[in-house]
N, C-alpha and C. Protein backbone atom coordinates (compact mmCIF):
# COMPACT_ATOMS: atom_id res chain seq x y z
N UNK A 1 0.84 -1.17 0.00
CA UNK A 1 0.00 0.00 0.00
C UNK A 1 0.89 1.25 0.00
N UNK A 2 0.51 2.52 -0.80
CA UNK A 2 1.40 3.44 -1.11
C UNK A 2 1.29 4.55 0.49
N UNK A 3 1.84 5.03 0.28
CA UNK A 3 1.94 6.57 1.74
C UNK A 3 0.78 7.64 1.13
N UNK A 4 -0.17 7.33 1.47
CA UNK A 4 -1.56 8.51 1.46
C UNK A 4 -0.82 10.00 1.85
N UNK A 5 -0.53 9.75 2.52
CA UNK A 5 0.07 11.38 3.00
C UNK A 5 1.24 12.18 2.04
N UNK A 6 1.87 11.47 0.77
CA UNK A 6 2.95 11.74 0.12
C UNK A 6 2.19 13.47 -0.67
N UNK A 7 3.25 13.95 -0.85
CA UNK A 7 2.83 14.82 -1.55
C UNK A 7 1.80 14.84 -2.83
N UNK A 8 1.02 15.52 -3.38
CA UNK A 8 0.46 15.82 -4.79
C UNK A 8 0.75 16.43 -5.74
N UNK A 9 0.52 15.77 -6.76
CA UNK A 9 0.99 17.27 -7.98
C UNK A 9 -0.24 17.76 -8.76
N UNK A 10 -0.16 18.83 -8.57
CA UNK A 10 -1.61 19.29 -9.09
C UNK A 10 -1.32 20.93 -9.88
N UNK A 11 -1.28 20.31 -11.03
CA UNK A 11 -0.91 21.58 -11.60
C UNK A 11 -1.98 22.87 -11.81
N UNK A 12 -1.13 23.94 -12.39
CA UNK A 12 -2.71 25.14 -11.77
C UNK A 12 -2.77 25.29 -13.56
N UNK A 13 -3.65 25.44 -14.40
CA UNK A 13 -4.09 25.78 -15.64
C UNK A 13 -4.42 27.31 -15.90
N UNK A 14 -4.14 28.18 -16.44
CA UNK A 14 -4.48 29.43 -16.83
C UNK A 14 -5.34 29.14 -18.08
N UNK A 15 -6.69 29.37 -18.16
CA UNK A 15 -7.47 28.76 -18.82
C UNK A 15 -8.06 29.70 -20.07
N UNK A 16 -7.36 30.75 -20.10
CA UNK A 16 -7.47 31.62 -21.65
C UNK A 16 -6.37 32.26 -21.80
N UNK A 17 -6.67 32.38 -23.27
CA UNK A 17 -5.26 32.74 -24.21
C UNK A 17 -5.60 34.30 -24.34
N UNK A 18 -6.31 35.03 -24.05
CA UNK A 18 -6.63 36.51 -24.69
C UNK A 18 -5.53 37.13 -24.04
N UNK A 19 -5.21 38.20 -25.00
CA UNK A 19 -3.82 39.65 -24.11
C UNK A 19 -4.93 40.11 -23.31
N UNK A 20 -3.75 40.67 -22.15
CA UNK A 20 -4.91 41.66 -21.32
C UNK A 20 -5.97 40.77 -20.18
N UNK A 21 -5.51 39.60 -20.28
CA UNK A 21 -6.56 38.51 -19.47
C UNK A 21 -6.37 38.99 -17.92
N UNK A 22 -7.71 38.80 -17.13
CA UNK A 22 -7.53 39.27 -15.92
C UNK A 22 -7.37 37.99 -15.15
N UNK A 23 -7.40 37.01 -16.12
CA UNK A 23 -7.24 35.32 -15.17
C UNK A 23 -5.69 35.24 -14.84
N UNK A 24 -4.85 36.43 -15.64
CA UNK A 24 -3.18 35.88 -15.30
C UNK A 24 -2.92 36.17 -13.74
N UNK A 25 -3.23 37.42 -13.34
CA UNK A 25 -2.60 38.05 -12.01
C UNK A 25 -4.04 36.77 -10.68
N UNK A 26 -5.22 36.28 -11.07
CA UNK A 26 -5.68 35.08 -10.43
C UNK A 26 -4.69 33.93 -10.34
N UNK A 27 -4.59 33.61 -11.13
CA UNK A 27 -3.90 32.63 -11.61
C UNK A 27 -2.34 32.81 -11.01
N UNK A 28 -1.67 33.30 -10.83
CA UNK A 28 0.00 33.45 -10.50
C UNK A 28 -0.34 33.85 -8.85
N UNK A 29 -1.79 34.35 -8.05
CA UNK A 29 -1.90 34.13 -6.86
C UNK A 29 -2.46 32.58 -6.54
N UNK A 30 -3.00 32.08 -6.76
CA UNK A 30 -3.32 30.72 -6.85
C UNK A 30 -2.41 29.96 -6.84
N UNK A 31 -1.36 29.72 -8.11
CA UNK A 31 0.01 29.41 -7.90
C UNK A 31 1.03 29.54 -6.93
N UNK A 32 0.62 30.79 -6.07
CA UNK A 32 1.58 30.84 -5.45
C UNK A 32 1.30 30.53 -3.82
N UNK A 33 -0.16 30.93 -4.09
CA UNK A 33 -0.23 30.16 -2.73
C UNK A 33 -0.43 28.46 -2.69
N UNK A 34 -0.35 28.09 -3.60
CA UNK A 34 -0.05 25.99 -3.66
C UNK A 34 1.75 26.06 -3.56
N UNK A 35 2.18 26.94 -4.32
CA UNK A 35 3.79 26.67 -4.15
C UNK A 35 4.42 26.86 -2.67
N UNK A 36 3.51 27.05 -1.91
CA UNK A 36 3.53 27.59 -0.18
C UNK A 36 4.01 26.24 0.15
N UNK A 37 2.95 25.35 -0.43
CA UNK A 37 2.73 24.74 0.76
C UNK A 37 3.47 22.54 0.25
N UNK A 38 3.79 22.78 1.37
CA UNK A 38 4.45 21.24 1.10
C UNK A 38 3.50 19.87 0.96
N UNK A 39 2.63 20.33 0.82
CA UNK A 39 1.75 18.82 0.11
C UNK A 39 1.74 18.76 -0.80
N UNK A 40 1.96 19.82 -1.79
CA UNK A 40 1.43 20.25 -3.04
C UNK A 40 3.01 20.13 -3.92
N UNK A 41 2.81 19.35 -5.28
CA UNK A 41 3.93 19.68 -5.77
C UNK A 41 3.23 20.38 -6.71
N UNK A 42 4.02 21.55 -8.07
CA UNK A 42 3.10 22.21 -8.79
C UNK A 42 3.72 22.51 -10.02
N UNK A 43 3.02 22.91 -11.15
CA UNK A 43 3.76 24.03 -12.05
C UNK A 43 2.33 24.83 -12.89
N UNK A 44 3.00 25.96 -13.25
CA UNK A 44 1.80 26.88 -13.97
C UNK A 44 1.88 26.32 -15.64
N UNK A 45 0.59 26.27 -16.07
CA UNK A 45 0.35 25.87 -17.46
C UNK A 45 -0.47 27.04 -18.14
N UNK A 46 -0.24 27.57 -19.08
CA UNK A 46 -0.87 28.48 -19.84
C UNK A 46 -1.14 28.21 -20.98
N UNK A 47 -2.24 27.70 -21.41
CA UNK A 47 -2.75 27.06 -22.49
C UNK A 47 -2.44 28.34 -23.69
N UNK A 48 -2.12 29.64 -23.41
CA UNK A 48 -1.71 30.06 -24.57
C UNK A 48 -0.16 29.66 -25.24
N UNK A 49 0.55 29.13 -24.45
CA UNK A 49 2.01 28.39 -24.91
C UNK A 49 1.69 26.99 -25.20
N UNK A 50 0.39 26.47 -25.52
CA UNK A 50 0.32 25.13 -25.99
C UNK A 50 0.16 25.31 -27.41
N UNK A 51 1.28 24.99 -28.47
CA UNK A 51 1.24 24.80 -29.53
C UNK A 51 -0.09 23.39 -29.84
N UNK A 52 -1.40 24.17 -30.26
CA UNK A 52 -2.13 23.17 -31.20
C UNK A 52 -3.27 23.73 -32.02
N UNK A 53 -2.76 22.81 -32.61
CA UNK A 53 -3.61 22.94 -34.29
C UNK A 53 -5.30 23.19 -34.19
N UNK A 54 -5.73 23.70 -35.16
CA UNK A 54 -7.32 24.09 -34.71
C UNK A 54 -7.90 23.32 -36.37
N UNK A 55 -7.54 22.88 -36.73
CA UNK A 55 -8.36 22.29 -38.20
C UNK A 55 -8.30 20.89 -38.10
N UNK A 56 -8.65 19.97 -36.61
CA UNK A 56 -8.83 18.97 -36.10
C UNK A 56 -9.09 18.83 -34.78
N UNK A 57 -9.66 17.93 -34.17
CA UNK A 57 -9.97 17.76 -32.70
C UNK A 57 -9.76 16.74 -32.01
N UNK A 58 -9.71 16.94 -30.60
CA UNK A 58 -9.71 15.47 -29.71
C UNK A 58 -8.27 14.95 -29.35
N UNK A 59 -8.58 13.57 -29.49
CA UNK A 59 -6.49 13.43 -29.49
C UNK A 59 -5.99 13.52 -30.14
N UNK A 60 -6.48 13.70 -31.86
CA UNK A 60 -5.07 13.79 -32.47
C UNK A 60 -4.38 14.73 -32.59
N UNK A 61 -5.03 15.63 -31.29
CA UNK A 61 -4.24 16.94 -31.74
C UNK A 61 -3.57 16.89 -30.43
N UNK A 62 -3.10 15.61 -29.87
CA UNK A 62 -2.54 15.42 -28.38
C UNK A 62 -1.15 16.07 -28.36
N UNK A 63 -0.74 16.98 -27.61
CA UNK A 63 0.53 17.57 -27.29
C UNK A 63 1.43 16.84 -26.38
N UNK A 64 2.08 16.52 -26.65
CA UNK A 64 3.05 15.42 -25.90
C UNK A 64 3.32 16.16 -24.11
N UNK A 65 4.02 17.15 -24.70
CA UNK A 65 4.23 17.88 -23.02
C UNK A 65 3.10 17.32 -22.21
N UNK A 66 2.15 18.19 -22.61
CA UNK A 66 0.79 19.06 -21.88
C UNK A 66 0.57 17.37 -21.31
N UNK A 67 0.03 16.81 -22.47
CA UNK A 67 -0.54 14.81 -21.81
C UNK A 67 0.57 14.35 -20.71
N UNK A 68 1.72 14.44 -20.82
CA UNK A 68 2.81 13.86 -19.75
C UNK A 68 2.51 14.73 -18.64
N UNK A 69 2.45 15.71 -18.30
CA UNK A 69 1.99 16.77 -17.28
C UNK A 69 0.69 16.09 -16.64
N UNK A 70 -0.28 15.92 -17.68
CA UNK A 70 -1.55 15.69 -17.26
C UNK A 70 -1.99 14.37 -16.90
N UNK A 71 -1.09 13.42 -17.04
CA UNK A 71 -0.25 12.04 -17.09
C UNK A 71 0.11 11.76 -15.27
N UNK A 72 1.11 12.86 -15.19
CA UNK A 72 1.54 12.47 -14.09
C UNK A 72 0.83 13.30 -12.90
N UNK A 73 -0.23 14.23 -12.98
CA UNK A 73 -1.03 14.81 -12.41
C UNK A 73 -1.95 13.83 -11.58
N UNK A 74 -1.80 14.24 -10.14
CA UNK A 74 -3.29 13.92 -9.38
C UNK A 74 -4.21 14.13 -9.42
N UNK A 75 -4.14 15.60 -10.09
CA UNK A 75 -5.28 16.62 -10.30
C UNK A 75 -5.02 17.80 -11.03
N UNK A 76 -6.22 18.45 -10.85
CA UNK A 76 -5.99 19.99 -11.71
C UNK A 76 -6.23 20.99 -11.61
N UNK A 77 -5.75 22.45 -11.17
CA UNK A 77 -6.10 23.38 -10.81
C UNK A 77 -6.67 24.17 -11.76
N UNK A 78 -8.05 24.51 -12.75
CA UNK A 78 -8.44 25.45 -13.40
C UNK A 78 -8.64 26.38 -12.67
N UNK A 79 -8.09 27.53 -13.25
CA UNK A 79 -7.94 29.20 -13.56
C UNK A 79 -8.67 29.93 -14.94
N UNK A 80 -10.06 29.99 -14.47
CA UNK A 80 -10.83 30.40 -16.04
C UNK A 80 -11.44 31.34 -15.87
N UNK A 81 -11.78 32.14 -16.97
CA UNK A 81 -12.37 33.20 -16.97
C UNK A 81 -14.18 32.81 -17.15
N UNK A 82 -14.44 33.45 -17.21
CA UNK A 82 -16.01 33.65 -17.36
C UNK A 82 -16.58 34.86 -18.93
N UNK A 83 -16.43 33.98 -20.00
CA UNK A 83 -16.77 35.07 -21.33
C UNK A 83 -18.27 34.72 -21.87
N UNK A 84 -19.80 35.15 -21.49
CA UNK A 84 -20.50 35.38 -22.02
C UNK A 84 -21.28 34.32 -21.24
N UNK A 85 -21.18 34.10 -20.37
CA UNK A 85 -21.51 33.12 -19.54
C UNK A 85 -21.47 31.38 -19.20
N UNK A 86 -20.16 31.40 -19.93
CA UNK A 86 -19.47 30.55 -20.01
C UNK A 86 -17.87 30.57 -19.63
N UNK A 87 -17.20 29.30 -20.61
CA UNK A 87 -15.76 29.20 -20.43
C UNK A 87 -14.99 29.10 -21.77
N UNK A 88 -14.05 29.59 -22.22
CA UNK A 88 -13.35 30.01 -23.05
C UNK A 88 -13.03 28.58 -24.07
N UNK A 89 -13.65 28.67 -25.65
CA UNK A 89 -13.31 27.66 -26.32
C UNK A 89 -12.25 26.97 -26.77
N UNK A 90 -11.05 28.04 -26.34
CA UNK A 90 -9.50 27.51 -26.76
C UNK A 90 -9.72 26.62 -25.20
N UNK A 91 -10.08 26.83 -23.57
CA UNK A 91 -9.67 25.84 -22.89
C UNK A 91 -10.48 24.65 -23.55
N UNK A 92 -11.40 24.39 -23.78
CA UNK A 92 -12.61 22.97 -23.93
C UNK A 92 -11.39 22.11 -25.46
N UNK A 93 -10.84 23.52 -26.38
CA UNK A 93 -10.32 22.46 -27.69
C UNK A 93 -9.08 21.79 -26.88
N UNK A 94 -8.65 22.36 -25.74
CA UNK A 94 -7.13 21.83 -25.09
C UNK A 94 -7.17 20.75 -24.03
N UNK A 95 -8.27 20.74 -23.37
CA UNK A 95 -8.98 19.60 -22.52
C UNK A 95 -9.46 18.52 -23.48
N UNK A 96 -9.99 18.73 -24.21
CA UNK A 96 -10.74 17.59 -25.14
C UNK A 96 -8.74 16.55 -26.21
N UNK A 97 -8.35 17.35 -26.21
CA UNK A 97 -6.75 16.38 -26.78
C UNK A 97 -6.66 15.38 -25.81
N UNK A 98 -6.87 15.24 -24.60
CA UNK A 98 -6.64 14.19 -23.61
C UNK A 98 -8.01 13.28 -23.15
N UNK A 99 -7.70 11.95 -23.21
CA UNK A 99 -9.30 11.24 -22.19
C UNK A 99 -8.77 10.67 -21.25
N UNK A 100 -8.27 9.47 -21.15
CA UNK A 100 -7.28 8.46 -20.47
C UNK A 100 -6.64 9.21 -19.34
N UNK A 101 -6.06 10.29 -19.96
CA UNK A 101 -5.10 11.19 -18.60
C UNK A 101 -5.76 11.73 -17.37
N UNK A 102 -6.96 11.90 -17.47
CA UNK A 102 -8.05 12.61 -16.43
C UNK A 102 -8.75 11.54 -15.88
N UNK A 103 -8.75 10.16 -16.25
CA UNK A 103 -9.91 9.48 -15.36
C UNK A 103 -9.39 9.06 -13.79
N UNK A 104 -10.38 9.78 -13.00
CA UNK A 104 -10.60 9.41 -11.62
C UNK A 104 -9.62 10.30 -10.80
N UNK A 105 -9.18 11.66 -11.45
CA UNK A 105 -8.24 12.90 -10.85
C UNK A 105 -9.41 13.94 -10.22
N UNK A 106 -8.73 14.32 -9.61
CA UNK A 106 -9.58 15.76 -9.24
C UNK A 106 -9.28 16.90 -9.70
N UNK A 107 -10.11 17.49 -9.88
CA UNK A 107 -9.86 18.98 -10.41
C UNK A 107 -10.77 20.11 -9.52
N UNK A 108 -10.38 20.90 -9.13
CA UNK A 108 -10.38 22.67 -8.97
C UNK A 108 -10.76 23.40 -9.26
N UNK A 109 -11.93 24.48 -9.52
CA UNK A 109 -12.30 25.18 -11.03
C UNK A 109 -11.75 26.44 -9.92
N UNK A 110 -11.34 27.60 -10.08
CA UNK A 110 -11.44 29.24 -9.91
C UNK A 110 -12.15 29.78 -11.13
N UNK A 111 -12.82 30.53 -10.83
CA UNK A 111 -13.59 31.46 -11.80
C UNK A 111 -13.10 32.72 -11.80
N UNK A 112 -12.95 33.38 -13.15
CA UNK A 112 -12.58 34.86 -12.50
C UNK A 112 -13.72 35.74 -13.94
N UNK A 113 -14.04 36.74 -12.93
CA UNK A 113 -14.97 37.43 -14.48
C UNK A 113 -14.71 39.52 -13.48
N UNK A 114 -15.10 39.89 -14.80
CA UNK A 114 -14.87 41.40 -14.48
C UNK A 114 -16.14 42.06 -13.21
N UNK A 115 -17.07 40.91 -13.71
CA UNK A 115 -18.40 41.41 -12.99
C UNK A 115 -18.29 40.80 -11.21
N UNK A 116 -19.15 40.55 -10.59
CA UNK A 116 -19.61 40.40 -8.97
C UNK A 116 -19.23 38.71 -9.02
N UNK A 117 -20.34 38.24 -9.72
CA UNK A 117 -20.21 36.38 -9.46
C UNK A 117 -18.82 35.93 -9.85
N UNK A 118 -17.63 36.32 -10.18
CA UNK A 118 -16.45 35.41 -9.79
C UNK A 118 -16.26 34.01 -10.64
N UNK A 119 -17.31 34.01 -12.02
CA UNK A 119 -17.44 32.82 -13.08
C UNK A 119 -17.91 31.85 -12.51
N UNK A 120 -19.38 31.80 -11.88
CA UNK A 120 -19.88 31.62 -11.06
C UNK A 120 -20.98 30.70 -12.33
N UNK A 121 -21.24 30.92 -13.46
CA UNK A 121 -21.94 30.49 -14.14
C UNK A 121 -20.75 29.74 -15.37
N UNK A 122 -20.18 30.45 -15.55
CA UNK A 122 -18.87 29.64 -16.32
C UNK A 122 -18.45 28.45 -15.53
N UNK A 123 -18.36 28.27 -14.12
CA UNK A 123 -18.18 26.59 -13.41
C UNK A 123 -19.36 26.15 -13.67
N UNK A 124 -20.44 26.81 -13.70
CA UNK A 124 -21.90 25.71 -13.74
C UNK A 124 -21.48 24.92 -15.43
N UNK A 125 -20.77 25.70 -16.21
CA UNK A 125 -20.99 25.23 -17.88
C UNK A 125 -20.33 24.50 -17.79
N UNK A 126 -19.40 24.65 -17.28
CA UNK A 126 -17.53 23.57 -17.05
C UNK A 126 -18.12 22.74 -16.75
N UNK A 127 -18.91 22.39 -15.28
CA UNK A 127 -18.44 21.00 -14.39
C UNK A 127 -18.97 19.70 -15.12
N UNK A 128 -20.41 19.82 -16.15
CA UNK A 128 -20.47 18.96 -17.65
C UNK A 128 -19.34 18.51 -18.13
N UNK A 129 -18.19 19.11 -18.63
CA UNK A 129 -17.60 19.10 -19.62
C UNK A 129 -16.09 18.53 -18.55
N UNK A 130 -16.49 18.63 -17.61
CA UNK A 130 -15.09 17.91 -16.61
C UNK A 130 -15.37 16.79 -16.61
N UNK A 131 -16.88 16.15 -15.93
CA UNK A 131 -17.62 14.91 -15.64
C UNK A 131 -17.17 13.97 -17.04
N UNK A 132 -17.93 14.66 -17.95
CA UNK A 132 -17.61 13.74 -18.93
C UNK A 132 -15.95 13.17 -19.73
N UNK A 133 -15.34 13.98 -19.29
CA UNK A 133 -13.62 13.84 -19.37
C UNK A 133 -13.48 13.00 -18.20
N UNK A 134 -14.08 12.34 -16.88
CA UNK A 134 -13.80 11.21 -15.90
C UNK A 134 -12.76 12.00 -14.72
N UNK A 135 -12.91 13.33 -14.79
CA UNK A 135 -12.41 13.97 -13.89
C UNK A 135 -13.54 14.51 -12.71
N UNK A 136 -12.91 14.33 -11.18
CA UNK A 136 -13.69 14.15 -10.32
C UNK A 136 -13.67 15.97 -9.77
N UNK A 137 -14.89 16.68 -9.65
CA UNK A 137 -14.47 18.17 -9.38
C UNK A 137 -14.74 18.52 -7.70
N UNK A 138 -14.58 18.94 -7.01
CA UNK A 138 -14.53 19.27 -5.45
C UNK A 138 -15.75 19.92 -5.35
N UNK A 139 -16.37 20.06 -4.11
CA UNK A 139 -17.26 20.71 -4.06
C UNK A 139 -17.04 22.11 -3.85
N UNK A 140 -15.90 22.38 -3.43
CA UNK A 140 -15.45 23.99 -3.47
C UNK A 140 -14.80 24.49 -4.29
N UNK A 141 -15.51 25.54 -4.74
CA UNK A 141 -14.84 26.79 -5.81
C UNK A 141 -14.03 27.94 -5.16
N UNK A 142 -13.61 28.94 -6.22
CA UNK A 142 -13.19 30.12 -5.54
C UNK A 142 -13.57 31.09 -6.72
N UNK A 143 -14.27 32.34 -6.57
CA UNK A 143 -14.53 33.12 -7.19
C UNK A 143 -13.98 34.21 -6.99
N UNK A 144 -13.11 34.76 -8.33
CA UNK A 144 -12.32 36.32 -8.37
C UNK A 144 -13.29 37.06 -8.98
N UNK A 145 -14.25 37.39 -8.16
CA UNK A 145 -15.18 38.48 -8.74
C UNK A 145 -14.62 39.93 -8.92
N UNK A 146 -15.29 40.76 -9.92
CA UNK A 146 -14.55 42.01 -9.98
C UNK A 146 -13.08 42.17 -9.95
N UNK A 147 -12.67 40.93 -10.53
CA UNK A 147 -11.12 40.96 -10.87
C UNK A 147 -10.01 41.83 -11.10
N UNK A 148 -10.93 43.14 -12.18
CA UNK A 148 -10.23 44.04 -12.31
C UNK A 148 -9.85 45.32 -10.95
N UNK A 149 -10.59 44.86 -9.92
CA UNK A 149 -10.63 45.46 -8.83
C UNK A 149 -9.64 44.94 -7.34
N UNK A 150 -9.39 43.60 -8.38
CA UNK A 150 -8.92 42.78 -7.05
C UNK A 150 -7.48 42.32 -7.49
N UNK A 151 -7.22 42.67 -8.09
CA UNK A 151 -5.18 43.01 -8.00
C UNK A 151 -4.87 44.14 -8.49
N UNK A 152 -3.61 44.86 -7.60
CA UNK A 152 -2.87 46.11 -8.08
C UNK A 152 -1.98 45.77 -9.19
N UNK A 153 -2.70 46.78 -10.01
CA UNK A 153 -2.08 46.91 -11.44
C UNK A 153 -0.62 46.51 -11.48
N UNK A 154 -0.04 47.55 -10.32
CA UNK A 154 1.88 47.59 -10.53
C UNK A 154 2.46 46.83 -10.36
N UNK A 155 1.82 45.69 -9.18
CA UNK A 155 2.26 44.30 -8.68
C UNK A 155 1.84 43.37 -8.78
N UNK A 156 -0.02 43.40 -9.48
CA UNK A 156 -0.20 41.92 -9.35
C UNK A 156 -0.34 41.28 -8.12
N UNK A 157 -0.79 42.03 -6.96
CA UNK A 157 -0.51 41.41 -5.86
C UNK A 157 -2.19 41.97 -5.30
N UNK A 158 -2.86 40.77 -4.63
CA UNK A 158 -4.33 40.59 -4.14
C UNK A 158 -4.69 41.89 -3.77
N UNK A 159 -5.65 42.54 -3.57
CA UNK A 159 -5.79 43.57 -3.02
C UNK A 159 -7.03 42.74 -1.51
N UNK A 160 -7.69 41.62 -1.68
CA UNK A 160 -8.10 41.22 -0.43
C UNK A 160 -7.68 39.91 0.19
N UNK A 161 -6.96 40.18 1.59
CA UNK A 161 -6.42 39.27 2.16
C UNK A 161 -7.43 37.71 2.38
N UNK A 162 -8.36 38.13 2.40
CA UNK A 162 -9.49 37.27 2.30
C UNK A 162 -9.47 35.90 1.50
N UNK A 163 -9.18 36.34 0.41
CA UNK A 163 -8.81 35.24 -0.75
C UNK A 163 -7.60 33.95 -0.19
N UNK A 164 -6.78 34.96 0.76
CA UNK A 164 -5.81 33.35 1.16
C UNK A 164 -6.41 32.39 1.72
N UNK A 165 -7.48 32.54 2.77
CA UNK A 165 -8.18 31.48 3.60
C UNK A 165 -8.99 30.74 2.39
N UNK A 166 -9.75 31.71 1.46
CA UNK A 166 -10.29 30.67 0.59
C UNK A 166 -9.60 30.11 -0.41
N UNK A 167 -8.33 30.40 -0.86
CA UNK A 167 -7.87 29.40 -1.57
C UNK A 167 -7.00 28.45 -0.70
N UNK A 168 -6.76 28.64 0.64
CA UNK A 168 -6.38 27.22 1.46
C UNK A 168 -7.44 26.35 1.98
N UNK A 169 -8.66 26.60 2.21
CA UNK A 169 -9.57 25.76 2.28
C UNK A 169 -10.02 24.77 1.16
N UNK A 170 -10.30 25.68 -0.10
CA UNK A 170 -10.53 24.96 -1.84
C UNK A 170 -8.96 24.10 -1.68
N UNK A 171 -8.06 24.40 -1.54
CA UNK A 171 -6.72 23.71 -1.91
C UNK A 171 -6.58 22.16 -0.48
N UNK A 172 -7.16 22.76 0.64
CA UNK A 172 -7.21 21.27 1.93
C UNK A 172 -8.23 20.01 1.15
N UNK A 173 -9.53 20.51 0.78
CA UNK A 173 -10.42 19.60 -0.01
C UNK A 173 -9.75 19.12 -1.17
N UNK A 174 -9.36 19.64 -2.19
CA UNK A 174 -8.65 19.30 -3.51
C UNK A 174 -7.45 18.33 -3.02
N UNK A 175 -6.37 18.37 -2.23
CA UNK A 175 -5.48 17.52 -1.75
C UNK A 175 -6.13 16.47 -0.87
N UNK A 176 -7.25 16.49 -0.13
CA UNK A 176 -7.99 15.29 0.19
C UNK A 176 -8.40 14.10 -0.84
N UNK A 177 -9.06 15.24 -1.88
CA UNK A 177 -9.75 13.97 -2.84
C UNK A 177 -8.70 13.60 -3.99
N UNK A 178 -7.70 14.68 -4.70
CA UNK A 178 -6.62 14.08 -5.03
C UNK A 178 -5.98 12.77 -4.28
N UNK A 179 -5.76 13.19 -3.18
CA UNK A 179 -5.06 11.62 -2.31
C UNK A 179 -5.91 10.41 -1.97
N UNK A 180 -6.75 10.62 -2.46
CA UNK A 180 -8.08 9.25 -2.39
C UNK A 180 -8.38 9.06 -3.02
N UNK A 181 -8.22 9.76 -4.49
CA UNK A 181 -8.47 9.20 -5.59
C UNK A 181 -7.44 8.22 -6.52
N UNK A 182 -5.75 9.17 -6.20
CA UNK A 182 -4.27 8.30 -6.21
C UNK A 182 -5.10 6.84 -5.49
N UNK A 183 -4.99 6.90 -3.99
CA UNK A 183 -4.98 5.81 -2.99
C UNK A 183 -5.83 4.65 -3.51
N UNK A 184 -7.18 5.24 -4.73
CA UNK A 184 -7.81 4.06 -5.20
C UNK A 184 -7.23 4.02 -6.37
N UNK A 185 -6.83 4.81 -7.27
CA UNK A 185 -6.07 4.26 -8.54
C UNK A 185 -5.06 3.29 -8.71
N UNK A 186 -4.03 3.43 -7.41
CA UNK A 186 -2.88 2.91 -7.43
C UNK A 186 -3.13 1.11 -6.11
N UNK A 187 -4.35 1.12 -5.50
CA UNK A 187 -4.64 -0.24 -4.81
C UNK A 187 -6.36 -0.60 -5.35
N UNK A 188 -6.64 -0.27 -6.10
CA UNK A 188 -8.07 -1.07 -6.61
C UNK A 188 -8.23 -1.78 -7.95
């Protein structure tokens, strides 16, 4: 039987490619508060540095990196925006290259949108489109509502302290069911 308690790797996803995205300065706090902490092993993925093709779908447009990443992943930290009341079609064409790599992981959603709800309706569209990829999602979210309000421009750095407790609570659940989901992959 393996050590339940071993660390996780759960990488964090930046889940749109647009310039000007307000999911980056979410996203690099998120990151940095998992890089805190010693359960967590990590790295940042920005689906706009994933070289893939758009005049095909599914796996054959599988990126070797990205699948080995997502391969050796417990789980997954999405970092997405919220565009029109949804989630951004470059993440769904970059999720859909992989099946096999996601079954029985956990995943994370953060929402971030310019408005109050925090992509609050963009996780309702997602958590479909996770389920059916065989990825298991937590019951806790975290919403960067009013995003553009909630990091300083010059630094990139939170403007409410608030956000650390909720992304260590979303991150205690996510390393629970990550490690119970390993614990049945690797003895069932």
């Amino acid at each position: 039987m393996q050590d339940i308690t071993r660390s996780v790797f759960l990488p964090v996803v930046i889940g749109t490619p647009r310039q000007g995205r307000l999911t980056e300065p979410a996203a690099n706090f998120v990151f940095g508060e998992v890089s805190k902490r010693g359960d967590i092993e990590t790295e940042l993925i920005d689906i706009r540095k994933i070289p893939i093709r758009m005049d095909d779908a599914g796996e054959a447009l599988k990126n070797t990196q990205f699948s080995a990443t997502v391969a050796r992943a417990d789980g997954l930290i999405l970092v997405v925006p919220e565009y029109n009341h949804s989630f951004p079609g470059l993440l769904k064409h970059v999720l859909d290259t992989n099946l096999n790599e996601y079954i029985h992981k956990a995943v994370g959603v953060c929402g971030v949108s310019a408005g109050p709800f925090g992509g609050a309706r963009m996780i309702q569209s997602l958590l479909p489109v996770l389920r059916e990829l065989g990825l298991v999602a937590i019951f806790s979210d975290v919403y960067f509502g009013t995003a553009g309000k909630l990091f300083y421009p010059a630094t990139g750095k939170i403007t409410d302290q608030a956000y650390v407790g909720r992304v260590g609570k979303f991150l205690d659940e996510l390393v629970w069911m990550a490690r119970a989901l390993r614990h049945a992959r690797e003895n069932l």
